[in-house]
C-alpha atoms as a PDB file:
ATOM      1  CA  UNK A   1      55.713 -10.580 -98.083  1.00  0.00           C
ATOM      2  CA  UNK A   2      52.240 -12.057 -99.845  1.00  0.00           C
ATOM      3  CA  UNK A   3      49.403  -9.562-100.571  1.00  0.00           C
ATOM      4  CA  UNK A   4      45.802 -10.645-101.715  1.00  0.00           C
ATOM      5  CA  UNK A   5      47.495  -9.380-104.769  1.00  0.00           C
ATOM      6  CA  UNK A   6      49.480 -12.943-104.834  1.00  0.00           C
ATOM      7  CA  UNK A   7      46.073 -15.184-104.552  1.00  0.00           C
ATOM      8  CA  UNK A   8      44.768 -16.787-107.203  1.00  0.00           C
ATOM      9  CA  UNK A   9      41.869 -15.560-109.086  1.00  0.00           C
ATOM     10  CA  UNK A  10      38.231 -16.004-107.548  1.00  0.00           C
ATOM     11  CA  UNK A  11      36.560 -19.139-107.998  1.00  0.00           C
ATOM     12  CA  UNK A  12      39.275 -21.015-110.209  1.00  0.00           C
ATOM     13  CA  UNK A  13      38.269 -24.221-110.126  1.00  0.00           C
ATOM     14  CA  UNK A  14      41.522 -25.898-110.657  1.00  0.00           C
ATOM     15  CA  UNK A  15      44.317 -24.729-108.182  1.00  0.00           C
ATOM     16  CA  UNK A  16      47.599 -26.550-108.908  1.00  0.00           C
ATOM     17  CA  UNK A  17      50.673 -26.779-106.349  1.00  0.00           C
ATOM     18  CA  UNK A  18      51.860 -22.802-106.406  1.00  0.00           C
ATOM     19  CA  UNK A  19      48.115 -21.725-106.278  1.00  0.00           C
ATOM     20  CA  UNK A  20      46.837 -23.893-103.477  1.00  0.00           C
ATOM     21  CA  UNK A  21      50.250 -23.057-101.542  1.00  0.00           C
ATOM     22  CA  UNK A  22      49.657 -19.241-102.494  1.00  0.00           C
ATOM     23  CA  UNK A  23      46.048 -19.690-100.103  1.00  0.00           C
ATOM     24  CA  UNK A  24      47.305 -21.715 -97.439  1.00  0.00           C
ATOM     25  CA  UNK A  25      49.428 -18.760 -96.911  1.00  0.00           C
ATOM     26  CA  UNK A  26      47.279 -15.845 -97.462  1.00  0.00           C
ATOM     27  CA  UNK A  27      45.289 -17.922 -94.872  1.00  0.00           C
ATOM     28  CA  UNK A  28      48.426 -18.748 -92.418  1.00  0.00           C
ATOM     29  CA  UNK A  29      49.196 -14.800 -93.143  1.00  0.00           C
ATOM     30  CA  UNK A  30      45.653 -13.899 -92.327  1.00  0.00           C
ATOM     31  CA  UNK A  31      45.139 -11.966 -95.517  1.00  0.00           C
ATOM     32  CA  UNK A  32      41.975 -14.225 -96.195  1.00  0.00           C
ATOM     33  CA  UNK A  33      39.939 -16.262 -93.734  1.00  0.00           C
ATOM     34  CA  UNK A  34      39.617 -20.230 -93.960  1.00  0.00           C
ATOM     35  CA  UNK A  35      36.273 -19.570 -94.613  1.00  0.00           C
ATOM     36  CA  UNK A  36      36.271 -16.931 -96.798  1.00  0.00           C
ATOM     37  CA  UNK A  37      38.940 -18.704 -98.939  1.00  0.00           C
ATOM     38  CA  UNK A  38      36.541 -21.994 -99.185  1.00  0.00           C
ATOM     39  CA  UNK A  39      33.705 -20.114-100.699  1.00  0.00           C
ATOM     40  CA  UNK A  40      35.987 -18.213-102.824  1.00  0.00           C
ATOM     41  CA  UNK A  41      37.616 -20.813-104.453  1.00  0.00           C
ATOM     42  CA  UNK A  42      35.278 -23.549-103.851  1.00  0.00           C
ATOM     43  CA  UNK A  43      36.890 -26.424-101.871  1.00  0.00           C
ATOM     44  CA  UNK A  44      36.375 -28.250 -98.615  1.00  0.00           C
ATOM     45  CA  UNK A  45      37.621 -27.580 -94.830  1.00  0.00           C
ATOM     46  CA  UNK A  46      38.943 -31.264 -95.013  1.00  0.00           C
ATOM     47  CA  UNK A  47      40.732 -30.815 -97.972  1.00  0.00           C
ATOM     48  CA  UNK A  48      42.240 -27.457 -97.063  1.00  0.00           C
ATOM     49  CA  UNK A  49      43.481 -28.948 -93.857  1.00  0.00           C
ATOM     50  CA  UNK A  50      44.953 -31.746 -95.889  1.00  0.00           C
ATOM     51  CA  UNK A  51      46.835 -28.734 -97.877  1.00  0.00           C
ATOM     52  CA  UNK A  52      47.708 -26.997 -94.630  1.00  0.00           C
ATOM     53  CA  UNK A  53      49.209 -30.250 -92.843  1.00  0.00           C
ATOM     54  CA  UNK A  54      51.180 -31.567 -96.471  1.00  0.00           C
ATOM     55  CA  UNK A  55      52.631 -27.804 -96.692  1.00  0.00           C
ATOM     56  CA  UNK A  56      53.473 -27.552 -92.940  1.00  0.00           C
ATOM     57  CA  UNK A  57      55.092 -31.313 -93.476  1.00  0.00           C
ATOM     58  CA  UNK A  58      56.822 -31.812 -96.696  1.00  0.00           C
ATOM     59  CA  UNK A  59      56.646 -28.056 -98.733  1.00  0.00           C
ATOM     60  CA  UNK A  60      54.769 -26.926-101.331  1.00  0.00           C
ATOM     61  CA  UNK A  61      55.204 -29.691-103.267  1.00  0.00           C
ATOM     62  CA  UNK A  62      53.219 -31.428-101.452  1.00  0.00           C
ATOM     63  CA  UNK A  63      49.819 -30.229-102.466  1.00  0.00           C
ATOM     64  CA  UNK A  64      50.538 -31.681-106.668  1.00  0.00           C
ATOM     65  CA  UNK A  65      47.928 -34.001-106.872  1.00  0.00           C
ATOM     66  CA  UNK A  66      50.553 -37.041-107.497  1.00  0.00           C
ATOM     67  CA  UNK A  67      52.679 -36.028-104.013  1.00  0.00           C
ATOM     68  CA  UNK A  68      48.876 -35.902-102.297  1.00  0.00           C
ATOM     69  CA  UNK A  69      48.144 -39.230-104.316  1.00  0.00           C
ATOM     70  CA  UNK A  70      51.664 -40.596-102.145  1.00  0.00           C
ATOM     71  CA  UNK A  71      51.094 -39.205 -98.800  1.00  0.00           C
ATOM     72  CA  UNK A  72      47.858 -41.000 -98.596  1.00  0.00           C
ATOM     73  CA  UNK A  73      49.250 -43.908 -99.548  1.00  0.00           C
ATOM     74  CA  UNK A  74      51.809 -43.578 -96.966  1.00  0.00           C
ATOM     75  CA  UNK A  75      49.291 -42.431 -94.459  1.00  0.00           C
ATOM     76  CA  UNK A  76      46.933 -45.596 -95.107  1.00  0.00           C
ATOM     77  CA  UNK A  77      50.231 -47.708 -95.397  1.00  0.00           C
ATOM     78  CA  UNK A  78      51.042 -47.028 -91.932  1.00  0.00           C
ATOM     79  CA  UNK A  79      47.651 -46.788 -90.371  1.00  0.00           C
ATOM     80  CA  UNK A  80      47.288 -50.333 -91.667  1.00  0.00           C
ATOM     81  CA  UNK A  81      50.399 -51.585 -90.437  1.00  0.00           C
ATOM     82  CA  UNK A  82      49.703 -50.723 -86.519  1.00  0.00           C
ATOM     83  CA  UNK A  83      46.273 -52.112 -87.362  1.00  0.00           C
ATOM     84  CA  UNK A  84      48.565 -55.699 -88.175  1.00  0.00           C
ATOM     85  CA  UNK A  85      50.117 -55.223 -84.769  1.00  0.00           C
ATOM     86  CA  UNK A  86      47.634 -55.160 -82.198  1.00  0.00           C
END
């Protein structure tokens, strides 16, 4: 079970892998709203829904900078190859 207790603390402006994994589910778990969780710790929408969709996809380690780094990579590696096909 995650309590607020388990979020980071307000307005750290570096979250690493466990921290930014710790909101997307205090967020999933409705302890803290999407909103309320952007102003509190100072990111984007976009870039939360990036850490939503890598956690929901591949785990917490996703959201390391250096596995985000790679699934862009893969994401503009295969977004370019069906551009080559058409």
């Amino acid at each position: 079970m995650i309590t607020l207790a388990d979020l980071p603390a307000r307005n750290k402006m570096r979250l690493v892998a466990s921290p930014k994994a710790a909101v997307v589910r205090g967020v999933l778990y409705r302890l803290i709203s999407a909103k309320a969780a952007q102003e509190r710790y100072g990111f984007s929408n976009d870039e939360f829904q990036e850490w939503v969709k890598a956690v929901s996809l591949h785990g917490e380690a996703a959201v390391r900078a250096t596995a985000v780094q790679k699934y862009i990579h893969l994401r503009l590696s295969a977004y370019l190859r069906n551009i080559g096909n058409r």
